[in-house]
Protein backbone atom coordinates (compact mmCIF):
# COMPACT_ATOMS: atom_id res chain seq x y z
CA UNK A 1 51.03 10.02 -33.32
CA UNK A 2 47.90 10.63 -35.33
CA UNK A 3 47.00 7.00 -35.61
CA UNK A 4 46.38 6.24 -32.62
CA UNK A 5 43.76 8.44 -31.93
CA UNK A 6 42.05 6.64 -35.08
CA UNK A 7 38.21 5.79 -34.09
CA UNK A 8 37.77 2.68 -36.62
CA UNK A 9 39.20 0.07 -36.99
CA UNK A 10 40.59 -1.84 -39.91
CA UNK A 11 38.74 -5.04 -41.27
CA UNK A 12 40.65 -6.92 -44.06
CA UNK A 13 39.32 -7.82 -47.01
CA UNK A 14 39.11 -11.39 -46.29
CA UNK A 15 37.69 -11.18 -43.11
CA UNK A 16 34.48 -12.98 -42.21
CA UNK A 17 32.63 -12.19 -39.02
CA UNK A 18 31.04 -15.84 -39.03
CA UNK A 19 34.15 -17.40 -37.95
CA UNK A 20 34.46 -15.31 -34.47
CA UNK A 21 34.60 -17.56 -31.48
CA UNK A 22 31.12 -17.14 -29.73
CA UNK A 23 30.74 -15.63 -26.98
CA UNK A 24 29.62 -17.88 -23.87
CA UNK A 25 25.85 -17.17 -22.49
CA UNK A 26 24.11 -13.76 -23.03
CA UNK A 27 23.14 -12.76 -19.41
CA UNK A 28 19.41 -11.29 -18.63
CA UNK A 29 19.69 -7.48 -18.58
CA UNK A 30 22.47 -4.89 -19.10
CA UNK A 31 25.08 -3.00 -16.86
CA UNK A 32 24.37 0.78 -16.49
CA UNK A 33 26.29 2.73 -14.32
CA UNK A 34 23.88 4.35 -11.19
CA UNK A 35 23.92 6.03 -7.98
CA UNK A 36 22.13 4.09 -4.95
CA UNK A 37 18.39 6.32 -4.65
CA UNK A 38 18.32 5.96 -1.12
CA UNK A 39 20.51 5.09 1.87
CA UNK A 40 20.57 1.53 2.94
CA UNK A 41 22.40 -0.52 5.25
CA UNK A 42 23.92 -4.07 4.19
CA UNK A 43 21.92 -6.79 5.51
CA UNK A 44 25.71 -9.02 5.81
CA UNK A 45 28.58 -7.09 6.35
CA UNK A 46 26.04 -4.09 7.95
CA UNK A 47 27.96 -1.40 5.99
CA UNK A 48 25.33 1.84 5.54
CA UNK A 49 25.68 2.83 1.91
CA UNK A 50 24.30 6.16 1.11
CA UNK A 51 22.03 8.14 -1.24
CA UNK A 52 24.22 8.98 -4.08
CA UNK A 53 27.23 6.66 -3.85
CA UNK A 54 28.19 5.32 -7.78
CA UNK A 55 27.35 1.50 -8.98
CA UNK A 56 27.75 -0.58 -11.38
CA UNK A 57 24.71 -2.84 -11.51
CA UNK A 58 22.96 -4.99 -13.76
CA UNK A 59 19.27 -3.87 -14.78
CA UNK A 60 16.54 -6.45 -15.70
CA UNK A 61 12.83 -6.38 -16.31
CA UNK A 62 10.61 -8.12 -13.97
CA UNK A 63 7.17 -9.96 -15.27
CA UNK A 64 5.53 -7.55 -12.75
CA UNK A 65 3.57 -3.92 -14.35
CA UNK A 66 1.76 -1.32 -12.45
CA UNK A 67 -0.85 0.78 -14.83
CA UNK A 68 1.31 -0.80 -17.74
CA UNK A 69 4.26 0.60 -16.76
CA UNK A 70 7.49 -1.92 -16.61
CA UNK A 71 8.77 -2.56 -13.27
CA UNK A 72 12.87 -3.12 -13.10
CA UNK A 73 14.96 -5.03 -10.88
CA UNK A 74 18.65 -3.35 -9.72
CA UNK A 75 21.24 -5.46 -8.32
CA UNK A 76 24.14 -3.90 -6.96
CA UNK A 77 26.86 -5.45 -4.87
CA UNK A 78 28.04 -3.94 -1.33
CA UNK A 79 31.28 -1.98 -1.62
CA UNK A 80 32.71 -3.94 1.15
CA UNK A 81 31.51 -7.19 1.20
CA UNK A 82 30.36 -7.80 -2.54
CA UNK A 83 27.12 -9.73 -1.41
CA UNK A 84 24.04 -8.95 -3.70
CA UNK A 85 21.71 -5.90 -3.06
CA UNK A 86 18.76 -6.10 -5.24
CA UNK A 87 16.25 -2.93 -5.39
CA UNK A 88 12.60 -3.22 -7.58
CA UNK A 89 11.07 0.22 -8.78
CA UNK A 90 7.84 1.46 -7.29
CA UNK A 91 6.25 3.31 -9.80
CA UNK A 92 2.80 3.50 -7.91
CA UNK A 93 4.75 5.93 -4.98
CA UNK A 94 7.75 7.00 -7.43
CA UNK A 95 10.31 5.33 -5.62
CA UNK A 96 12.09 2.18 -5.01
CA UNK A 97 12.00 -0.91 -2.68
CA UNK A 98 14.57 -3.36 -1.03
CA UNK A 99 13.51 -6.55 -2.16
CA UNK A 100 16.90 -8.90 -0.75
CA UNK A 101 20.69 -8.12 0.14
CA UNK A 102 19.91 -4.76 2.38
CA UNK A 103 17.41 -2.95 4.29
CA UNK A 104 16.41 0.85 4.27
CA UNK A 105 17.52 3.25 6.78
CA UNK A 106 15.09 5.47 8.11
CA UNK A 107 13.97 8.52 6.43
CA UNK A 108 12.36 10.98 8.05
CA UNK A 109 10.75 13.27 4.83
CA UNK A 110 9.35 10.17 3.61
CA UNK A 111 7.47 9.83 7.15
CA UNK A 112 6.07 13.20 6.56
CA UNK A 113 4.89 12.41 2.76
CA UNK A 114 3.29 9.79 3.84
CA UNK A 115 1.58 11.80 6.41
CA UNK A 116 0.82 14.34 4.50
CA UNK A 117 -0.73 11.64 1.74
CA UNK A 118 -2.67 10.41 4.24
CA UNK A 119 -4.21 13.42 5.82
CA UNK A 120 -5.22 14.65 2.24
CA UNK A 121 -7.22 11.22 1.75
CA UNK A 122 -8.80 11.51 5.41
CA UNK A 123 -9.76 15.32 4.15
CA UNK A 124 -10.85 13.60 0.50
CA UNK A 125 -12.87 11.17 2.37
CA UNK A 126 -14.28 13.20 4.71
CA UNK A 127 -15.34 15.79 1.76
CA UNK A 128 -16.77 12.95 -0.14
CA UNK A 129 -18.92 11.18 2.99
CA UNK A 130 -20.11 15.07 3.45
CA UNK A 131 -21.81 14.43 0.07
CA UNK A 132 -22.66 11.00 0.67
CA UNK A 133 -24.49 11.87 3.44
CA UNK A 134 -26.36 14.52 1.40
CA UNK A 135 -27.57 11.87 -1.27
CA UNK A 136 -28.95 9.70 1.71
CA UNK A 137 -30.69 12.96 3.40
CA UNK A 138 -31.82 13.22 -0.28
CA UNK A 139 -32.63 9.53 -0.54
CA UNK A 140 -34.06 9.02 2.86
CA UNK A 141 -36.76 11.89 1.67
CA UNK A 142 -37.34 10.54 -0.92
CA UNK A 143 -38.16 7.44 0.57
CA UNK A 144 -40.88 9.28 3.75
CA UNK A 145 -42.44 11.13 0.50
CA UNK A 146 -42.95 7.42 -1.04
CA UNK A 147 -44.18 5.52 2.23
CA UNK A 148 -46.43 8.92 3.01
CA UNK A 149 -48.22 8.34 -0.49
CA UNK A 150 -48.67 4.98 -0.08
CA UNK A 151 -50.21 5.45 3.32
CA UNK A 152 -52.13 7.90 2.19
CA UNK A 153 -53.81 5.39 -0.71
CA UNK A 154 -54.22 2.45 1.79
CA UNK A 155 -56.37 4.94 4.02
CA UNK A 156 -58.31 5.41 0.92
CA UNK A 157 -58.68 2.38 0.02
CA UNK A 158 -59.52 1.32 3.67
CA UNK A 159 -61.93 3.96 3.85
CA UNK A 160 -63.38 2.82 0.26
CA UNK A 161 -64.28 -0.79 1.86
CA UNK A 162 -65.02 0.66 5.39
CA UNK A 163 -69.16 0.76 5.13
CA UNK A 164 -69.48 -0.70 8.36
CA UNK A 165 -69.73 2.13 11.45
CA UNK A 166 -68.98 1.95 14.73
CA UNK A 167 -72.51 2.84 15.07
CA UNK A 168 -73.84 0.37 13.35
CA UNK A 169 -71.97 -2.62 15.26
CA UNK A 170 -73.13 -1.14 18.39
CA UNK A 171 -76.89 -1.38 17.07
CA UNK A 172 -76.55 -4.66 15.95
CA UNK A 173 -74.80 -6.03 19.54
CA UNK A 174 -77.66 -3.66 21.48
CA UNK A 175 -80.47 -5.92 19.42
CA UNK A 176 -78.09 -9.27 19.95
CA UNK A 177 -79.95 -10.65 16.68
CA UNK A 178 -77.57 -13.25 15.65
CA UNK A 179 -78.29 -12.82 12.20
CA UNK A 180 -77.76 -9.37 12.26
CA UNK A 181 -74.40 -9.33 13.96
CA UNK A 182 -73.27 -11.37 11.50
CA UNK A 183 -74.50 -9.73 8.20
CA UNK A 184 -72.98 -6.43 10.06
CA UNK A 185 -69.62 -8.41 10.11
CA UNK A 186 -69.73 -9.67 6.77
């Protein structure tokens, strides 16, 4: 009775591995044994398989990668009908995605994630314009500072090259001597 509980097997001593009939085509990826991550519905037969229900499936690597992370493909086939459901990993929102063969059934905590998700990057955004728009007060400052400054040197200058009065224009247009009107002007 012993024997056949017997975990290796017996090789001869004349036995040669090399002349083992091959086997016929390797397939892409392996089978693993895996419960469905979410509940879908059958695209054919319309059959709802559930969150949790037991697979066999065959896993393969896709060509894809998100932040250098892999990204599988998981086909399973429908419990009733045996057509093809294939599911893709999602590691950018730690799930998974339909990609042929069925379609996802509604899921209402996912709604609220993704609500939630999105009213934290409103509030992110909004916290971030807040100090946007407190480097433009800053920069906009900056800026009438700049343009007073400049003003400031232009009326300078302008005053610098200003040797002509209003007074003396009106003298020279009271005498209307041509010549002086236009040495005043020049």
């Amino acid at each position: 009775m012993g024997e056949r509980k017997v975990l290796n097997k017996y090789y001869p001593p004349d036995f040669d591995p090399t002349r083992l009939p091959k086997q016929e085509g390797h397939k892409i990826g392996h089978r693993v044994r895996m419960m469905m991550p979410m509940s879908v519905q059958c695209n054919t037969c319309g059959e709802f398989i559930y969150n949790g229900k037991k697979f066999n499936s065959t896993i393969e690597p896709t060509d894809e990668k998100y932040l250098n992370i892999r990204i599988w493909r998981l086909v399973v086939r429908c419990p009733r009908c045996l057509a093809p459901i294939s599911l893709r990993t999602d590691p950018q929102n730690c799930d998974y995605v339909c990609e042929a063969g069925a379609s996802r059934n509604f899921e209402p905590w996912r709604e609220f994630n993704m609500d939630q998700a999105q009213k934290d990057a409103e509030r992110e955004q909004a916290r971030r314009d807040v100090m946007k728009e407190l480097e433009e007060k800053q920069y906009d400052a900056q800026r009438e500072i700049d343009a007073l400054n400049q003003l400031d040197e232009l009326r300078a200058s302008n005053a610098r090259r200003a040797v002509l009065t209003p007074e003396d224009l009106l003298s020279a247009i009271v005498s209307e001597d041509p010549e002086e009107v236009r040495a005043a002007e020049e």
